[in-house]
C-alpha atoms as a PDB file:
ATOM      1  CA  UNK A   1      50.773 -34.772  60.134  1.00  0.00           C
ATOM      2  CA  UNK A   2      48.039 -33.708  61.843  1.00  0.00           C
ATOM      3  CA  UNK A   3      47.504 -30.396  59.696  1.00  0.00           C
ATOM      4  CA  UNK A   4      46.931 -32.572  56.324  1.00  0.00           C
ATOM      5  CA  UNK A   5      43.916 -32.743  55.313  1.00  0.00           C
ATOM      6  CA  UNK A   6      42.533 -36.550  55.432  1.00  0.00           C
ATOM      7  CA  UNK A   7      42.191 -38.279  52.075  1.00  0.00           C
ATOM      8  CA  UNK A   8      39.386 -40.861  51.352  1.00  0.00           C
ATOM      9  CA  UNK A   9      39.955 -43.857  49.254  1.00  0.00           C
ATOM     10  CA  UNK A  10      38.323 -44.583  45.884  1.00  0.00           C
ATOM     11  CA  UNK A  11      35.553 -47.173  45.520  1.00  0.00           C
ATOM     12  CA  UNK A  12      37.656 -48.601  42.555  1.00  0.00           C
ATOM     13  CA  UNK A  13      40.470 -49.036  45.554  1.00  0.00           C
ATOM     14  CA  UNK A  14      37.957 -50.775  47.897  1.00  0.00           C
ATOM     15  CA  UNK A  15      36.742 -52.941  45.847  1.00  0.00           C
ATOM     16  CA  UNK A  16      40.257 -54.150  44.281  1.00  0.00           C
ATOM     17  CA  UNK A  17      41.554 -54.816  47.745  1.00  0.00           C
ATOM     18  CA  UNK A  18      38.529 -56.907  48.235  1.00  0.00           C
ATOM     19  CA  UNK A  19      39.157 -59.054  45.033  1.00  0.00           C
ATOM     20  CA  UNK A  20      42.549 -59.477  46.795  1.00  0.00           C
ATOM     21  CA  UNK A  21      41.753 -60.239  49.627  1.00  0.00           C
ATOM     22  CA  UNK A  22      39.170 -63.231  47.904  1.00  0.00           C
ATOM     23  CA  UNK A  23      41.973 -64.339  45.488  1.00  0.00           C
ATOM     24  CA  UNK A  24      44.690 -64.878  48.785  1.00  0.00           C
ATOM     25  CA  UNK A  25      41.600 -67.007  50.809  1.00  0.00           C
ATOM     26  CA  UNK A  26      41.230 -68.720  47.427  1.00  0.00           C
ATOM     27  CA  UNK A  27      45.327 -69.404  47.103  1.00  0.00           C
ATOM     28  CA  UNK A  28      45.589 -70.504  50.580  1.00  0.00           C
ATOM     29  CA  UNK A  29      42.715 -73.380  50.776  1.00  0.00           C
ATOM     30  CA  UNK A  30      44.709 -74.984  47.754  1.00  0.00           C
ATOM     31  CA  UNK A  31      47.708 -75.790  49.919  1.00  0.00           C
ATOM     32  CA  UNK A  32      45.787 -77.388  52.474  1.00  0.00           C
ATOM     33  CA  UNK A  33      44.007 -79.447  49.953  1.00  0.00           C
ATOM     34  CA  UNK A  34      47.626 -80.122  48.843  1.00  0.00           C
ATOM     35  CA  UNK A  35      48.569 -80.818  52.431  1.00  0.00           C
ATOM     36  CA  UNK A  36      45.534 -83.162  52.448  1.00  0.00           C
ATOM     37  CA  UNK A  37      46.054 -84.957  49.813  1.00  0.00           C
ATOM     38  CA  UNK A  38      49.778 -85.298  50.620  1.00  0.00           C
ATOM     39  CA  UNK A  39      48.589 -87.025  54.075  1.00  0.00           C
ATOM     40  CA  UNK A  40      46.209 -89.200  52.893  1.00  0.00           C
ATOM     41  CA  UNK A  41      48.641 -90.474  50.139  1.00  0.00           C
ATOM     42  CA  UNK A  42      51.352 -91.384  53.218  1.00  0.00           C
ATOM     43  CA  UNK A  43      49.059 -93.141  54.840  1.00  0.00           C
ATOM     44  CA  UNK A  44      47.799 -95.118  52.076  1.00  0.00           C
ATOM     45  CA  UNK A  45      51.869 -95.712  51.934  1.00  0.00           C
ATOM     46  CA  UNK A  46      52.255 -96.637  55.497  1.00  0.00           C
ATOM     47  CA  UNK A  47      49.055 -99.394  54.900  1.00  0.00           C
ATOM     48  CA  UNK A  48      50.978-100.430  52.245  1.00  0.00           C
ATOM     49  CA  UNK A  49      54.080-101.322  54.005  1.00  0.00           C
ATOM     50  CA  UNK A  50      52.354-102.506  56.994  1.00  0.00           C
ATOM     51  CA  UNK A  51      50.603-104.802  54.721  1.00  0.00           C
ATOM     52  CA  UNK A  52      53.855-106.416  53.169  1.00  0.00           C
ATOM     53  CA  UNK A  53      55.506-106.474  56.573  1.00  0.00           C
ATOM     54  CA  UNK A  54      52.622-108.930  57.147  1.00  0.00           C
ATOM     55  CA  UNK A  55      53.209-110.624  54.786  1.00  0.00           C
ATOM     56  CA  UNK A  56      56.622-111.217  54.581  1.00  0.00           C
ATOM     57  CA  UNK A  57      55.741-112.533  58.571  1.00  0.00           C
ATOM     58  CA  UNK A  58      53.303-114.969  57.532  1.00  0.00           C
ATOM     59  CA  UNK A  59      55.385-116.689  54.781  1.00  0.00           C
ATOM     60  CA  UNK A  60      58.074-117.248  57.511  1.00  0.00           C
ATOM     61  CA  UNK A  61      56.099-118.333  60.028  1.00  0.00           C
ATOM     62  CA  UNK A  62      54.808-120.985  57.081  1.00  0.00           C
ATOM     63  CA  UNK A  63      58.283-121.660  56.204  1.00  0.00           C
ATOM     64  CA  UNK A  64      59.466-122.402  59.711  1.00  0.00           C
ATOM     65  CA  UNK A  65      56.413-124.394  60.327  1.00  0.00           C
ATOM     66  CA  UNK A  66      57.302-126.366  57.076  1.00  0.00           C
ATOM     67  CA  UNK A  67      60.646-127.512  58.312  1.00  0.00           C
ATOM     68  CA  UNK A  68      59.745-128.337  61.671  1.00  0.00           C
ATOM     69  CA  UNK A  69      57.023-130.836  60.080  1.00  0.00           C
ATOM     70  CA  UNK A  70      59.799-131.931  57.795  1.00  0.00           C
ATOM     71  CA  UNK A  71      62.134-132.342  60.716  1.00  0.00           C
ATOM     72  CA  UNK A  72      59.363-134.378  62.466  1.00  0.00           C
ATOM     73  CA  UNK A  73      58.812-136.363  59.261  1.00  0.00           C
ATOM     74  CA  UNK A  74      62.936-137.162  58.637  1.00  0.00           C
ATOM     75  CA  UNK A  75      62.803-138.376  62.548  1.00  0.00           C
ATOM     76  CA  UNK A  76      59.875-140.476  62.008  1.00  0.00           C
ATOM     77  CA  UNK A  77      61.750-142.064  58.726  1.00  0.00           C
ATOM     78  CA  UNK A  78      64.927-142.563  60.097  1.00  0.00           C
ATOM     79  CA  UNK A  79      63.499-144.615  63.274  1.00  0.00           C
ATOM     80  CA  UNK A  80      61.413-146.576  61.200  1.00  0.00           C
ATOM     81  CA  UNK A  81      64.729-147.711  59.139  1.00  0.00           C
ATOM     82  CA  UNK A  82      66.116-148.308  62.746  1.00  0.00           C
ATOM     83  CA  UNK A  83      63.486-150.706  63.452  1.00  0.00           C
ATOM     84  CA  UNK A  84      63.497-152.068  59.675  1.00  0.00           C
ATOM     85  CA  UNK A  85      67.321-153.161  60.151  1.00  0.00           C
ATOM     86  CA  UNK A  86      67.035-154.548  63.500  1.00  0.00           C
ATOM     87  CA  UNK A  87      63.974-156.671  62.880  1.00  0.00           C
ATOM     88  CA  UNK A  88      65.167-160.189  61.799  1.00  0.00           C
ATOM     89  CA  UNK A  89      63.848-161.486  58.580  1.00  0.00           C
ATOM     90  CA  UNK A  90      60.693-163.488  58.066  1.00  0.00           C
ATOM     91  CA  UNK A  91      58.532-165.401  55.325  1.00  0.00           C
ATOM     92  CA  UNK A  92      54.890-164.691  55.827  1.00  0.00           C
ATOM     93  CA  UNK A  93      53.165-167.862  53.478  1.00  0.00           C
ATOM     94  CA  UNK A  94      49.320-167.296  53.118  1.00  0.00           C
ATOM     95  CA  UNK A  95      46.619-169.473  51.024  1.00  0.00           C
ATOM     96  CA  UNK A  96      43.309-167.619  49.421  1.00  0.00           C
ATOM     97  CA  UNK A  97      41.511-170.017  52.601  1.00  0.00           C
ATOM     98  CA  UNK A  98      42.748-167.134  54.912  1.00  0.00           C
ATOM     99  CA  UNK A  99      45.777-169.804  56.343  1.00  0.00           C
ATOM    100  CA  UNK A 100      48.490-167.855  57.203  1.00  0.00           C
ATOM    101  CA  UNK A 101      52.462-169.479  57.838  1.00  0.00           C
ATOM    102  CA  UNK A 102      55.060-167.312  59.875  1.00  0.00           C
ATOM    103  CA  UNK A 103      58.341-168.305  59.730  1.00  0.00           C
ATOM    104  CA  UNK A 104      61.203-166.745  61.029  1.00  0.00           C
ATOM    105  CA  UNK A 105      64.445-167.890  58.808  1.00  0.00           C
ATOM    106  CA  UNK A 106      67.325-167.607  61.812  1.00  0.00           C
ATOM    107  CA  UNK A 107      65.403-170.191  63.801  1.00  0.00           C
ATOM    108  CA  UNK A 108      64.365-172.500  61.066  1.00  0.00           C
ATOM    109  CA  UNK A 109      65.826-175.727  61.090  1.00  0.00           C
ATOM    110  CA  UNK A 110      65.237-176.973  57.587  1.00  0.00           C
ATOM    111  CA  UNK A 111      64.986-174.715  54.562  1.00  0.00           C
ATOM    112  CA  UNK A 112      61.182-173.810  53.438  1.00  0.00           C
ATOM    113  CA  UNK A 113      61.114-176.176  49.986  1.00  0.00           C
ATOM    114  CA  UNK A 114      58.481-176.191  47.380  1.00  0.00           C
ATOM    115  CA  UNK A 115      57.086-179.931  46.307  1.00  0.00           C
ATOM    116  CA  UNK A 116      54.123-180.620  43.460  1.00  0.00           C
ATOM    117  CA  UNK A 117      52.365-183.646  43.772  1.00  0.00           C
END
């Protein structure tokens, strides 16, 4: 090999391997833009979900806190019929001159009655 003569490449050759060599640097930033655009668009996805998840969290929280207030208000209901059934009944009699009559009917001796005059 060493007794052949060296050859010398064409300009036309030079320059095409340049214009290769520009077209592969142009072919490779496209993936990466790809690759870029691909990343950005999974975590715009990932936001996304996040975002829901939230969501979804909050509106049971809300619905939790709902029924415990409801719980709170059937309690509250059910003692005040408690207390409604064990009072014992009354007649509350009141004029427009602010005079006001309690009676309590198991005590009562005679019957409240009505008379005109």
């Amino acid at each position: 090999m060493r007794v052949l003569p060296r050859a010398k490449a064409s300009p036309a050759f030079t320059s095409e391997v340049m214009r290769r060599i520009r077209r592969e640097e142009a072919t490779r930033r496209a993936p990466f833009v790809f690759r870029l655009a691909a990343g950005f668009a999974m975590a715009v996805c990932i936001v996304a979900v996040v975002h829901v998840a939230m969501l979804q969290q909050q509106r049971r929280e809300q619905l939790a806190e709902l029924r415990m207030e409801q719980q709170k208000i059937e309690a509250e209901l059910n003692a005040v019929k408690e207390i409604a059934e064990e009072a014992e009944p009354m007649v509350v009699l009141e004029n427009d001159r602010g005079t006001r009559v309690i009676m309590d009917l198991d005590s009562a001796v005679q019957p409240a009655s009505l008379h005109y005059d």
